[in-house]
N, C-alpha and C. Protein backbone atom coordinates (compact mmCIF):
# COMPACT_ATOMS: atom_id res chain seq x y z
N UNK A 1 0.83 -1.20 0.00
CA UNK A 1 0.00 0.00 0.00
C UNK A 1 0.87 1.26 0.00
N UNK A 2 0.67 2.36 -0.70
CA UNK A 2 0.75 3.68 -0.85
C UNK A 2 0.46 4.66 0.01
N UNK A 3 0.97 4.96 1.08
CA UNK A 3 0.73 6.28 2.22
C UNK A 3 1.81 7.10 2.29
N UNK A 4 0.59 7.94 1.64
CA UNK A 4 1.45 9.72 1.87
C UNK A 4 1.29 10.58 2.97
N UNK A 5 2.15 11.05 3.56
CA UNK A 5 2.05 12.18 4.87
C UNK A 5 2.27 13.13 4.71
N UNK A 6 1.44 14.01 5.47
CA UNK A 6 1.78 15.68 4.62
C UNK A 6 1.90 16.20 6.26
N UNK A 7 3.30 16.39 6.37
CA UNK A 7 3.61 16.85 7.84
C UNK A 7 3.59 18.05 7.76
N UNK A 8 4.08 19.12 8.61
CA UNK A 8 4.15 20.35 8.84
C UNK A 8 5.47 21.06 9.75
N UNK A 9 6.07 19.80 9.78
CA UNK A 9 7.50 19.86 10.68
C UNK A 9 8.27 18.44 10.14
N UNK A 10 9.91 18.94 9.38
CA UNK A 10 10.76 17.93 9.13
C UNK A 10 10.62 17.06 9.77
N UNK A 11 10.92 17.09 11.49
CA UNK A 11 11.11 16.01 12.42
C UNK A 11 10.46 15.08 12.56
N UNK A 12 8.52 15.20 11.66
CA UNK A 12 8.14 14.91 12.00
C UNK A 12 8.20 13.40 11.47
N UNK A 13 9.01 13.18 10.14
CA UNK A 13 9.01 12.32 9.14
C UNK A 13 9.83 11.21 9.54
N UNK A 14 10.95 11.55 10.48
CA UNK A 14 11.44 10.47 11.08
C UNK A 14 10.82 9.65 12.31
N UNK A 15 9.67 10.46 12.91
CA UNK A 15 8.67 9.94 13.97
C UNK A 15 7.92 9.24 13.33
N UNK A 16 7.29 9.45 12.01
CA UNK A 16 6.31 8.08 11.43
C UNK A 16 7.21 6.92 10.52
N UNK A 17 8.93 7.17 10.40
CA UNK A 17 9.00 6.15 9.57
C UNK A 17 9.67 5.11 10.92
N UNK A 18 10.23 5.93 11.98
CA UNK A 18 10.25 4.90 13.55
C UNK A 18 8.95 4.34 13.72
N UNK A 19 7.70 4.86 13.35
CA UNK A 19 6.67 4.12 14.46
C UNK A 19 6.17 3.34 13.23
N UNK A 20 5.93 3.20 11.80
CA UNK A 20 5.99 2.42 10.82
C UNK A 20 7.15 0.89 11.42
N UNK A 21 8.25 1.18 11.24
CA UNK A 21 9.31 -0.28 11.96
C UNK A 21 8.93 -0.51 13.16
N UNK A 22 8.54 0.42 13.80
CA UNK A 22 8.40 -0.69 15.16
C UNK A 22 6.97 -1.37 14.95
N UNK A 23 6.14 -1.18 14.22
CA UNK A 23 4.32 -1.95 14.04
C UNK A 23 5.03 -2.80 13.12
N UNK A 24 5.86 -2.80 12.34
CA UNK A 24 6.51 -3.73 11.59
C UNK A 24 5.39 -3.48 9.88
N UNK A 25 5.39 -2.19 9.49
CA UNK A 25 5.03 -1.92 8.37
C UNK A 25 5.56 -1.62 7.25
N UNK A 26 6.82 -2.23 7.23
CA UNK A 26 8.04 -2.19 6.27
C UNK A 26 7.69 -2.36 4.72
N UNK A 27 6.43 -3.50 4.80
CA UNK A 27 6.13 -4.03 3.48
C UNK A 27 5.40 -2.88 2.23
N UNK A 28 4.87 -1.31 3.51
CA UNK A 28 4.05 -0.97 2.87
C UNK A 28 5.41 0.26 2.29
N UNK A 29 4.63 1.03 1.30
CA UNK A 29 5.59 2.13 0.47
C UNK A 29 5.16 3.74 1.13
N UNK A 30 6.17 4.31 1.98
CA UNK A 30 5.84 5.94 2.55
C UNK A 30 6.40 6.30 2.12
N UNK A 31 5.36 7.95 1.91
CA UNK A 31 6.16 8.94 0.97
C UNK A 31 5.97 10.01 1.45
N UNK A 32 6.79 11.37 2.35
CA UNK A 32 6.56 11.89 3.10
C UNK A 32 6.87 13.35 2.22
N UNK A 33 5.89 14.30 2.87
CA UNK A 33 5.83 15.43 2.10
C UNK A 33 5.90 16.77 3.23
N UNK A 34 6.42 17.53 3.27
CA UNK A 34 6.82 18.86 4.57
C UNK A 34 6.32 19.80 4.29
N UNK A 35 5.63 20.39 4.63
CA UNK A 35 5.13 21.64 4.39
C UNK A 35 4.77 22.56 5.89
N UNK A 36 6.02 22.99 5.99
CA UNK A 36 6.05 23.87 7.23
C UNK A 36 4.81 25.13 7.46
N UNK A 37 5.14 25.70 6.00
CA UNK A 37 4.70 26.89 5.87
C UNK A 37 3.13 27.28 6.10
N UNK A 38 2.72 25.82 5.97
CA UNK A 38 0.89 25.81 6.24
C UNK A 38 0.68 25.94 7.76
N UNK A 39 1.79 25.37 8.71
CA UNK A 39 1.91 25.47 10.10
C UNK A 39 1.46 27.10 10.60
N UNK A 40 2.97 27.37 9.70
CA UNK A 40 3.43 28.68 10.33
C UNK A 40 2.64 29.79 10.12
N UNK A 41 1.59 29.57 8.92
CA UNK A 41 0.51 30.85 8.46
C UNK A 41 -0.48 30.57 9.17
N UNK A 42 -1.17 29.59 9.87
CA UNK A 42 -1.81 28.93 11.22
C UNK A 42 -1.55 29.89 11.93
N UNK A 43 -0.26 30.21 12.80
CA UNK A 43 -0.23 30.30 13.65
C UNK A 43 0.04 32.06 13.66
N UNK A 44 0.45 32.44 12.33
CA UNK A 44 0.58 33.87 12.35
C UNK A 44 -0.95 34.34 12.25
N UNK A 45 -2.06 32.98 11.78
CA UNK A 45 -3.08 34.19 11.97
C UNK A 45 -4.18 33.76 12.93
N UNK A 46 -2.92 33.31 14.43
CA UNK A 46 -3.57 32.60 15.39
C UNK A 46 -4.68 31.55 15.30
N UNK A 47 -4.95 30.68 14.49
CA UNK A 47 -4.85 29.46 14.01
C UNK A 47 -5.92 29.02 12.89
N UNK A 48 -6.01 28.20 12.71
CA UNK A 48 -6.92 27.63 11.30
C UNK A 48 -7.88 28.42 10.34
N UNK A 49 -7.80 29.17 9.49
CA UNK A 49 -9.33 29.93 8.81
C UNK A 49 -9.35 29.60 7.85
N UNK A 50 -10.01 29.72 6.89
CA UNK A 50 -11.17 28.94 5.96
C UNK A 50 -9.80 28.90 4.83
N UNK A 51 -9.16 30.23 4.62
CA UNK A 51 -8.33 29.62 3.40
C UNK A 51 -7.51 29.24 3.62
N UNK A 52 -6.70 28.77 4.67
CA UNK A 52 -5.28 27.89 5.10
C UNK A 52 -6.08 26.63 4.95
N UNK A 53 -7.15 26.53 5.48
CA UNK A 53 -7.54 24.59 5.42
C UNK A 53 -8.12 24.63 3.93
N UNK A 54 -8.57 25.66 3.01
CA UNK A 54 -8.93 25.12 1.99
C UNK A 54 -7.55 24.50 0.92
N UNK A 55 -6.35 25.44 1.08
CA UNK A 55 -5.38 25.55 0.54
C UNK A 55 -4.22 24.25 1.24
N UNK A 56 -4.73 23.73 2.75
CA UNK A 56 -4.32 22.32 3.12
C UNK A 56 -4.68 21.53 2.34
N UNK A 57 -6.41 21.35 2.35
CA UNK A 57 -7.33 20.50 1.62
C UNK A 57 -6.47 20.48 0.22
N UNK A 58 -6.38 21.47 -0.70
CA UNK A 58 -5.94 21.02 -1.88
C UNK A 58 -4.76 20.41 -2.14
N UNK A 59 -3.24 20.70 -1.09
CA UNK A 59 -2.16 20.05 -1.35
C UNK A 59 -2.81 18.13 -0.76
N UNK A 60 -3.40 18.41 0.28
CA UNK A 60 -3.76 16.65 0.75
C UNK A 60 -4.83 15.96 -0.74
N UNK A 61 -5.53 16.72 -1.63
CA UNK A 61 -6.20 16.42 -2.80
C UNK A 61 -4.97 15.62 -4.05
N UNK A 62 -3.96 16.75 -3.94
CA UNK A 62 -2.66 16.65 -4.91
C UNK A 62 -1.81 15.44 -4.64
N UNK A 63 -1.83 15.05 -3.36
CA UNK A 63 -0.97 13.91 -2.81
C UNK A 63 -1.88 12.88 -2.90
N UNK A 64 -3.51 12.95 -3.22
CA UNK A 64 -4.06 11.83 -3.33
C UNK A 64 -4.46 10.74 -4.41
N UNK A 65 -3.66 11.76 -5.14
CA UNK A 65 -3.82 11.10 -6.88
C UNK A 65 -3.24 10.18 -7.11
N UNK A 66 -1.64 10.25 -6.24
CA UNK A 66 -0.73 8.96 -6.61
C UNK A 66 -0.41 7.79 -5.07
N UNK A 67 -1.81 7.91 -4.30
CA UNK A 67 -1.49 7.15 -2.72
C UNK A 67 -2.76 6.09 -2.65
N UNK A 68 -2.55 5.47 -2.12
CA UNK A 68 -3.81 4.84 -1.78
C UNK A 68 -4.33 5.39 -0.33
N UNK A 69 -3.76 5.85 0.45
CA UNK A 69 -4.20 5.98 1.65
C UNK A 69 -3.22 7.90 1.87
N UNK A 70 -4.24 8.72 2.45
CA UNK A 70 -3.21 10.43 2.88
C UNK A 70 -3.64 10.17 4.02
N UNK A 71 -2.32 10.42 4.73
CA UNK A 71 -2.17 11.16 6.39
C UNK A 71 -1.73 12.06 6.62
N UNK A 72 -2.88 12.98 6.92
CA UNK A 72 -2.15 14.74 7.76
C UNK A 72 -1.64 14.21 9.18
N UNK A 73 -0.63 14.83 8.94
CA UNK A 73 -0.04 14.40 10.69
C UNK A 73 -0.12 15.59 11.83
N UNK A 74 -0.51 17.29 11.18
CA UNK A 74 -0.50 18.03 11.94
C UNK A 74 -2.10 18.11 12.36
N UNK A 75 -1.87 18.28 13.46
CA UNK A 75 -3.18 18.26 14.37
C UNK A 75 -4.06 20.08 14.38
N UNK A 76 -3.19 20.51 14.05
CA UNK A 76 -3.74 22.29 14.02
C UNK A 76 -4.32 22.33 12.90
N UNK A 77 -4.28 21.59 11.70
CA UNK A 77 -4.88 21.49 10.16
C UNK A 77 -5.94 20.57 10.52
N UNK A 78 -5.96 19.89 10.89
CA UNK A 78 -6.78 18.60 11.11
C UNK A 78 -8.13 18.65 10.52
N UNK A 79 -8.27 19.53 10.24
CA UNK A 79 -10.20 19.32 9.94
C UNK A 79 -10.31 19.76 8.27
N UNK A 80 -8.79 20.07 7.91
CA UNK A 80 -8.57 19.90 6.24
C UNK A 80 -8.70 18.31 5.76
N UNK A 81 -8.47 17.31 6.69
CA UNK A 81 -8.36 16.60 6.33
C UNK A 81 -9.89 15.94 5.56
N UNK A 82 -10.92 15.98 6.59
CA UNK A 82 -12.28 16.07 6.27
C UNK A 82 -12.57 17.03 5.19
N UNK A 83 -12.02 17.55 5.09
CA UNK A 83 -12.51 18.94 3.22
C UNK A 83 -12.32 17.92 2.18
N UNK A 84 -10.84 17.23 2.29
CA UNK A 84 -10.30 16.80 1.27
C UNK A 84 -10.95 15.44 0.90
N UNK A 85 -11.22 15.09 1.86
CA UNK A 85 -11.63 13.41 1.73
C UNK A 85 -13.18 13.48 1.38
N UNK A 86 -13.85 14.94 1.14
CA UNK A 86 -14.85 14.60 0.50
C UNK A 86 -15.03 14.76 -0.87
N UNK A 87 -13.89 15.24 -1.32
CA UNK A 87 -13.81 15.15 -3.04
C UNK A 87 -12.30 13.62 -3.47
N UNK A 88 -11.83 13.45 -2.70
CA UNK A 88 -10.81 12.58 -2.51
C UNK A 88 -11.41 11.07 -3.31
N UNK A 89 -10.38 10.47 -4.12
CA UNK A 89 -11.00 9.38 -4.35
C UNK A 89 -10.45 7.85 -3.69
N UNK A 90 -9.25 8.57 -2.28
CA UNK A 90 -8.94 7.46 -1.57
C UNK A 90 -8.84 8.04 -0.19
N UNK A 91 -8.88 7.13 0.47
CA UNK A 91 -9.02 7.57 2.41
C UNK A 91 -8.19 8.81 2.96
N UNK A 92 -8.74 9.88 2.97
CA UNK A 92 -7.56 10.85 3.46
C UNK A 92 -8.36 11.32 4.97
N UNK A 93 -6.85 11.00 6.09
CA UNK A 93 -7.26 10.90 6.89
C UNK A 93 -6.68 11.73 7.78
N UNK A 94 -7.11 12.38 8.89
CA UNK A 94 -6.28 13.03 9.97
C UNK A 94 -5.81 12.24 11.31
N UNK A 95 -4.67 11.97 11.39
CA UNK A 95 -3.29 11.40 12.18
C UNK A 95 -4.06 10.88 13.38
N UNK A 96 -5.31 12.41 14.08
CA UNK A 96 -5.01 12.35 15.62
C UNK A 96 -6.70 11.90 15.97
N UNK A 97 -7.57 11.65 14.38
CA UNK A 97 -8.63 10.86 14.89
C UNK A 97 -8.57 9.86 15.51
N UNK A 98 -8.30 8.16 14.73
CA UNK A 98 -7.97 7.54 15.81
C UNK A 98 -7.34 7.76 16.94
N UNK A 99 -6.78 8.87 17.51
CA UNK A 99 -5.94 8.89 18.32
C UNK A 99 -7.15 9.30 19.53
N UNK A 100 -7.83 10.06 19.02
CA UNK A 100 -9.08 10.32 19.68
C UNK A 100 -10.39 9.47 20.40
N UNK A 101 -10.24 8.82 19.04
CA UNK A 101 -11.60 7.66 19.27
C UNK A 101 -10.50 6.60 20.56
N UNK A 102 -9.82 6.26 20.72
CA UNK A 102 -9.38 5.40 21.32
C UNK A 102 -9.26 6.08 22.62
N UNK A 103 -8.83 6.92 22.88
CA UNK A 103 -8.36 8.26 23.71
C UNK A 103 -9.78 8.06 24.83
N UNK A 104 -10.87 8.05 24.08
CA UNK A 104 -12.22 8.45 24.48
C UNK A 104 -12.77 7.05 25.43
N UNK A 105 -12.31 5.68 24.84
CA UNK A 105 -12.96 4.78 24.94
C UNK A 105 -12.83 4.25 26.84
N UNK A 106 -11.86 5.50 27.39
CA UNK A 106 -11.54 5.11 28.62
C UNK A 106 -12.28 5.76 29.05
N UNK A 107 -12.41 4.60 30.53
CA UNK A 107 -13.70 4.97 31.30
C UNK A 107 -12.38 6.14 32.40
N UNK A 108 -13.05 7.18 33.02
CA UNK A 108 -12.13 8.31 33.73
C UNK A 108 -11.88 9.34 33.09
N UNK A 109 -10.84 9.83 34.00
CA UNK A 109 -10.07 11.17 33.49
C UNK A 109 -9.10 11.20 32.10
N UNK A 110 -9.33 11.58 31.23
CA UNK A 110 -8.39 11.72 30.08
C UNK A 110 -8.17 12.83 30.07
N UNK A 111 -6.79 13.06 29.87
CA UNK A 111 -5.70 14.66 29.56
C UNK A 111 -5.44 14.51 28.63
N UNK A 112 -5.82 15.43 27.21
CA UNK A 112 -5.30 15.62 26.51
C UNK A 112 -4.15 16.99 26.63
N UNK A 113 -2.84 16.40 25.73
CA UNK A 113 -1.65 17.51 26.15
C UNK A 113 -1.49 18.22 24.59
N UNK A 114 -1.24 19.74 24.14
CA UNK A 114 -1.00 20.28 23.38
C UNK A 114 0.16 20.78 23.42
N UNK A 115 1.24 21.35 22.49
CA UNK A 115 2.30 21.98 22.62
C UNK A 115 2.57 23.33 21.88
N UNK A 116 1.33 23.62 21.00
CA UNK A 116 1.04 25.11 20.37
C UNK A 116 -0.25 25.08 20.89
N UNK A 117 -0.55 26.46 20.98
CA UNK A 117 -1.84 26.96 21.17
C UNK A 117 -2.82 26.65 19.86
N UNK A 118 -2.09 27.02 18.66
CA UNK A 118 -3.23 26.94 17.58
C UNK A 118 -3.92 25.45 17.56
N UNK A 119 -3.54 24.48 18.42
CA UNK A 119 -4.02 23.04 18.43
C UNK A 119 -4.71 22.83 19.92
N UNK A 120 -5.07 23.36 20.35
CA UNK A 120 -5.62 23.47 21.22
C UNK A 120 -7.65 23.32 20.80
N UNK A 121 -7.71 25.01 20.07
CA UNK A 121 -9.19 24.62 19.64
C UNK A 121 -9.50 23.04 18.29
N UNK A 122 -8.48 22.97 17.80
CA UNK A 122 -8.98 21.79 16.37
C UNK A 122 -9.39 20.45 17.71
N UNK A 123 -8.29 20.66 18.45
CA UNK A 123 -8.13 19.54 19.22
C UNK A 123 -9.33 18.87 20.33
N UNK A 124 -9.98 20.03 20.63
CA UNK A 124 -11.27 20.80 21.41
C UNK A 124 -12.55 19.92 20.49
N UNK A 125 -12.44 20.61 19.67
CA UNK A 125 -13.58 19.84 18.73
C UNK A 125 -13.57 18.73 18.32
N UNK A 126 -12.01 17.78 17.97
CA UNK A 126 -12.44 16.82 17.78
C UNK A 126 -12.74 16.04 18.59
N UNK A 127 -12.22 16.11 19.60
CA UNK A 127 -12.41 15.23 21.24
C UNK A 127 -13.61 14.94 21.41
N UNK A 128 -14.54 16.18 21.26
CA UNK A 128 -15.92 16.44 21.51
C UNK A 128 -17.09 15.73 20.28
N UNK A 129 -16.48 15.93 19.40
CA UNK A 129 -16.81 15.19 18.02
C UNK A 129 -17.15 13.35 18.33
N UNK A 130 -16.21 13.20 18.92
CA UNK A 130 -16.10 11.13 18.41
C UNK A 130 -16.92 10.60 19.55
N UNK A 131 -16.71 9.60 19.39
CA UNK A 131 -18.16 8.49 20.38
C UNK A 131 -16.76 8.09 21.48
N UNK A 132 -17.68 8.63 22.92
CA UNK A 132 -17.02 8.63 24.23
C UNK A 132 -17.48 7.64 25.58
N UNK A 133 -16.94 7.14 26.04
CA UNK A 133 -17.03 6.16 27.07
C UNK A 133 -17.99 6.86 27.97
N UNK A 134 -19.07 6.59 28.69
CA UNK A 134 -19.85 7.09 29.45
C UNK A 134 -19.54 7.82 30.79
N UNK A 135 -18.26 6.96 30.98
CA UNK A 135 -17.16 7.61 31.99
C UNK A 135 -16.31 8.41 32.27
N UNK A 136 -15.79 8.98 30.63
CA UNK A 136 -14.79 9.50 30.01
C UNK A 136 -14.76 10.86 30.39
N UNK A 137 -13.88 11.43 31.37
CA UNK A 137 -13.86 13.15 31.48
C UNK A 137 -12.91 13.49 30.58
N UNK A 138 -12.91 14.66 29.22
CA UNK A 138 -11.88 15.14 29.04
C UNK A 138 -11.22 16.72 29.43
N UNK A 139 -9.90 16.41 29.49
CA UNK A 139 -9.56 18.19 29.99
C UNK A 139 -8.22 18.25 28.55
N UNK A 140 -8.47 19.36 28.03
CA UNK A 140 -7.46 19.70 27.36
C UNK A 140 -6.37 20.74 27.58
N UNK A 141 -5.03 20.31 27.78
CA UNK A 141 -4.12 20.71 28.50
C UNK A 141 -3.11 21.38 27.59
N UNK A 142 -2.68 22.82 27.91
CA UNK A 142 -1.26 23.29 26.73
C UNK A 142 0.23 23.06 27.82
N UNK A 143 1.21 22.68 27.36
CA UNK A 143 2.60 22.66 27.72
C UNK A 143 2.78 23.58 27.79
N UNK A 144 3.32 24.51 28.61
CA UNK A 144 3.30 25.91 28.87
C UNK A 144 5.00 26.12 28.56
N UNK A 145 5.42 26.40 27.45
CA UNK A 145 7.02 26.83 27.60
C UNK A 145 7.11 25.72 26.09
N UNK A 146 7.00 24.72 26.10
CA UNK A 146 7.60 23.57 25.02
C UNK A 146 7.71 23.86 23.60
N UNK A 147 6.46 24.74 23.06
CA UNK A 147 6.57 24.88 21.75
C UNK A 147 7.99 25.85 21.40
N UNK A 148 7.97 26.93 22.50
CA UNK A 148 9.46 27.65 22.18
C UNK A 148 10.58 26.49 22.15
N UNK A 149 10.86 25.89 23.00
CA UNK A 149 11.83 24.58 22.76
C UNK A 149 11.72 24.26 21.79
N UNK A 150 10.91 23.51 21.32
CA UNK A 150 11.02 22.86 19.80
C UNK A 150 11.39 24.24 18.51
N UNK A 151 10.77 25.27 18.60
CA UNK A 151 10.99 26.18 17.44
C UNK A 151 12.24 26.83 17.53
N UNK A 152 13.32 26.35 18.74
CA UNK A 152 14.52 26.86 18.96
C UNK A 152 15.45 25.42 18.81
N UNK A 153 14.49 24.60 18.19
CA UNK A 153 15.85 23.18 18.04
C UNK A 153 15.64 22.64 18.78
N UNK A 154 15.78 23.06 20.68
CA UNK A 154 15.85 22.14 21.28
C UNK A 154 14.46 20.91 21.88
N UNK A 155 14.71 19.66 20.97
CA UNK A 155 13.80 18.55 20.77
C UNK A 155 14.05 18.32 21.90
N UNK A 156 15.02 17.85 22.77
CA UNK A 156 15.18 17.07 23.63
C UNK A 156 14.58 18.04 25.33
N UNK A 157 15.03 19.09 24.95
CA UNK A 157 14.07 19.87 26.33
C UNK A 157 12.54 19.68 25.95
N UNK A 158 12.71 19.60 24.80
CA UNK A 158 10.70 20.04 24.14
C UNK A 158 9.80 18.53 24.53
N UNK A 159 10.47 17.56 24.74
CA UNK A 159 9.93 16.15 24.94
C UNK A 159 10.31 15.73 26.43
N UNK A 160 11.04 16.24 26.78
CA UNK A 160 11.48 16.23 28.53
C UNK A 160 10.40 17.22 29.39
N UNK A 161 10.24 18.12 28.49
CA UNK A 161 8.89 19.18 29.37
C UNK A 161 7.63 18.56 29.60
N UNK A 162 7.36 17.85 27.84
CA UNK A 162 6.36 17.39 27.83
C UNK A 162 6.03 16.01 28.63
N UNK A 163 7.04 15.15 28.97
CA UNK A 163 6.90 14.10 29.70
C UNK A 163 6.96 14.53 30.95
N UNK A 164 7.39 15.77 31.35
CA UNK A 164 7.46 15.84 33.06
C UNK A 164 5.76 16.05 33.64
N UNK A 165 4.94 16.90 32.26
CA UNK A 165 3.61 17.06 32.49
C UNK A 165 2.72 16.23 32.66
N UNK A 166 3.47 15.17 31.53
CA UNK A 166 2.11 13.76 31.47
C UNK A 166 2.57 12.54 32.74
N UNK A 167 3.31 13.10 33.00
CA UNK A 167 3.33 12.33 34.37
C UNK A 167 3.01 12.71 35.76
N UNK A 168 2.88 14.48 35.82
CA UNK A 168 2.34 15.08 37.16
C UNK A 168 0.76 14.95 36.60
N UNK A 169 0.55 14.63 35.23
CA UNK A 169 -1.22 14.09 35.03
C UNK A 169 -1.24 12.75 35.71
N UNK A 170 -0.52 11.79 35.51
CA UNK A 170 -0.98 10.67 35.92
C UNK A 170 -0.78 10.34 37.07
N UNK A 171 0.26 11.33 38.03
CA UNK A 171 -0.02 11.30 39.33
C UNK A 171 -0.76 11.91 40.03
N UNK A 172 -2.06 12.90 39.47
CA UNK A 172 -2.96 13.21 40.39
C UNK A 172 -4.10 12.71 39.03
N UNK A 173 -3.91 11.47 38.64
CA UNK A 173 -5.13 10.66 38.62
C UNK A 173 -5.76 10.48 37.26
N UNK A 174 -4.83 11.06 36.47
CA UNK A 174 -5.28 10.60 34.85
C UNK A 174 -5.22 9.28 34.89
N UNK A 175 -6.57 8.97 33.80
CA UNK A 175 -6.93 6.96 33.81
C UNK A 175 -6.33 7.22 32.15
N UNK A 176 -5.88 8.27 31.63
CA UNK A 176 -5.22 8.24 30.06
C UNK A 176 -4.74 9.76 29.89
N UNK A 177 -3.21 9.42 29.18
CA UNK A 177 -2.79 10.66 29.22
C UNK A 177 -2.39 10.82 27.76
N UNK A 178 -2.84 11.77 27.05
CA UNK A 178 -2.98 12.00 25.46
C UNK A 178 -2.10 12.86 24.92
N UNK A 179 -0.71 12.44 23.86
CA UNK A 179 0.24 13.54 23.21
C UNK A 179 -0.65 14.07 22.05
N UNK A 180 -1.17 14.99 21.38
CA UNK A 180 -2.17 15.36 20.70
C UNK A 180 -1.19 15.77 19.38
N UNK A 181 -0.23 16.06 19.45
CA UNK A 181 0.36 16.47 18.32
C UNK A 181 1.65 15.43 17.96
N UNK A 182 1.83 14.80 16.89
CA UNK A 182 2.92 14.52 16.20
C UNK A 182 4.51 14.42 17.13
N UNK A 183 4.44 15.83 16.68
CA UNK A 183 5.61 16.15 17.28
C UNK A 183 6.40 15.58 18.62
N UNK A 184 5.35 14.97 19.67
CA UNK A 184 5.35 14.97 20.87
C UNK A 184 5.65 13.71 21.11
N UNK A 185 5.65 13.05 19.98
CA UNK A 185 5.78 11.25 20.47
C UNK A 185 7.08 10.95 21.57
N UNK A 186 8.04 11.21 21.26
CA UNK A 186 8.97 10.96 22.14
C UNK A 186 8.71 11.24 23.48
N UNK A 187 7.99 11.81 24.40
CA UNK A 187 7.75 12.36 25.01
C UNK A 187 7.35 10.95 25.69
N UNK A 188 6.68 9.68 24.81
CA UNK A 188 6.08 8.91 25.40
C UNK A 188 6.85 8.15 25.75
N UNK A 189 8.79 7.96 25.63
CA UNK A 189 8.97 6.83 26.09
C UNK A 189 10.35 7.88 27.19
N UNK A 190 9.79 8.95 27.95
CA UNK A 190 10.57 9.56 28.63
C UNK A 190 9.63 9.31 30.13
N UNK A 191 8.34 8.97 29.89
CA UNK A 191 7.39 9.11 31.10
C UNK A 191 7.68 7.76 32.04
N UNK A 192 7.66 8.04 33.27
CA UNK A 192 8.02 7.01 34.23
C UNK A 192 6.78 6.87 34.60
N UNK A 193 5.58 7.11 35.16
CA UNK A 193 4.28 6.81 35.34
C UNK A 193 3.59 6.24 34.39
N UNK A 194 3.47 6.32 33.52
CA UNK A 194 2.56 5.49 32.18
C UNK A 194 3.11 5.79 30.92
N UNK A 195 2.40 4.93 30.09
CA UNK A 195 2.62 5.41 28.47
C UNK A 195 1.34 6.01 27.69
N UNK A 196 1.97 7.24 27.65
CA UNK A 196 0.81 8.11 26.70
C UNK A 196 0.44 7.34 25.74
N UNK A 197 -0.88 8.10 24.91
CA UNK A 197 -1.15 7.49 23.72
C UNK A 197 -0.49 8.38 22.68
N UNK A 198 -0.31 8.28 21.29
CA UNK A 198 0.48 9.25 20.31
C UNK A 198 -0.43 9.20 19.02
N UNK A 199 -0.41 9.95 18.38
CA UNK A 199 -0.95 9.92 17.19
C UNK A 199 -0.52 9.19 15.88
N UNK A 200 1.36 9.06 15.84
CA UNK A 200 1.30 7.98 14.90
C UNK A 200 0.86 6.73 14.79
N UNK A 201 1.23 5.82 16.33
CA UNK A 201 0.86 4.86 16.40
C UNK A 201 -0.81 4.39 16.19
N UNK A 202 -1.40 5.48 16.71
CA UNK A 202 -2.67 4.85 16.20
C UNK A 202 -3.53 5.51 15.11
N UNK A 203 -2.68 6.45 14.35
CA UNK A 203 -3.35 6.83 13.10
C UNK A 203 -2.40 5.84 12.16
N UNK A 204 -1.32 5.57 12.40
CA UNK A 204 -1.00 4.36 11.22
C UNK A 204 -1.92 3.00 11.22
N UNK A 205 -2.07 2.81 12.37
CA UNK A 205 -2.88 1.55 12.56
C UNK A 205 -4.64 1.71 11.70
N UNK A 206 -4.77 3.03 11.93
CA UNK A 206 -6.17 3.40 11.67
C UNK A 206 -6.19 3.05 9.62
N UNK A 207 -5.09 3.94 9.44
CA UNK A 207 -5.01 3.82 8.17
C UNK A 207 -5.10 2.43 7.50
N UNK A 208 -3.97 1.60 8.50
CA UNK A 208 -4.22 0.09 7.20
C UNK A 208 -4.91 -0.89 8.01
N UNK A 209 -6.29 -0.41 8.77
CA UNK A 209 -7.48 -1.30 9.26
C UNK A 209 -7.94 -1.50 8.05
């Protein structure tokens, strides 16, 4: 199978072709595509409006001609993904749905964690969007400091911040603690209290159900 990713951060391309080998999806063909700049006009016009996701929608349209399967991996675009996949003539999907639906299915407290503000509201809605455990509280949480880390290079403070958070969640009582963006995966194998959920791992999985 054919899956294209249309990230929004370089780094992010080596986080889905690690979590591709470790599910052991070697057999299938990725083809990863960067486009920072859709991020960064997000966030200069404090986050998502009608012509950044229409103008997402069309590059995820362009990548769908030659894929069998599109994954947006940025979570601040996320609801381009739904534009595209209704003129799309193969599954184009956003990264952090499954990440959601699964996210939800716990009975308790779920934290979802953000690391830009502009992902905060996409993130808001979709939470609220998917079918939720009857039990399920969600709170949506920003990393206060991390996104400067990462937009200054430093990955390794930017995933050390973020794991120090999802673990003062799960010590006052998160039953699931949620990395909402891409970027953040690492974050999950720095936590000494639990293992977050991430968006590659279960939007790759989502994709070749």
């Amino acid at each position: 199978m054919r899956i294209t990713c249309l990230h929004t951060a370089d780094s992010n391309i080596a986080v889905f072709e690690n979590t591709a080998q470790e599910l052991g999806l070697n057999q299938h063909q990725f083809r990863h595509v960067s486009r920072p700049d859709l991020l960064a006009a997000a966030e200069k016009a404090g986050g998502l409006t009608a012509e950044i996701r229409q103008q997402t929608a069309d590059v995820l349209l362009a990548l769908s001609e030659n894929a069998d399967r599109v994954l947006l991996t940025c979570s601040t675009l996320g609801s381009a993904a739904t534009l595209a996949s209704e003129s799309a003539a193969v599954p184009v999907l956003r990264v952090d749905q499954a990440l959601a639906e699964q996210a939800m299915k716990t009975a308790g407290k779920v934290v979802v964690l953000c690391a830009v503000e502009t992902t905060l509201e996409p993130t808001r809605q979709l939470f609220a969007q998917v079918e939720k455990h009857p039990q399920a509280q969600c709170e949506i949480r920003l990393v206060a400091g991390a996104w400067q880390k990462f937009k200054q290079g430093d990955l390794a403070g930017y995933l050390q911040a973020i794991a120090v958070v999802a673990d003062a969640e799960y010590k006052q009582g998160a039953a699931c603690v949620v990395l909402a963006q891409a970027s953040m995966t690492g974050a999950a194998q720095l936590t000494q209290m639990g293992k977050p959920l991430t968006s590659p791992e279960c939007g790759l999985r989502a994709a070749l159900a």
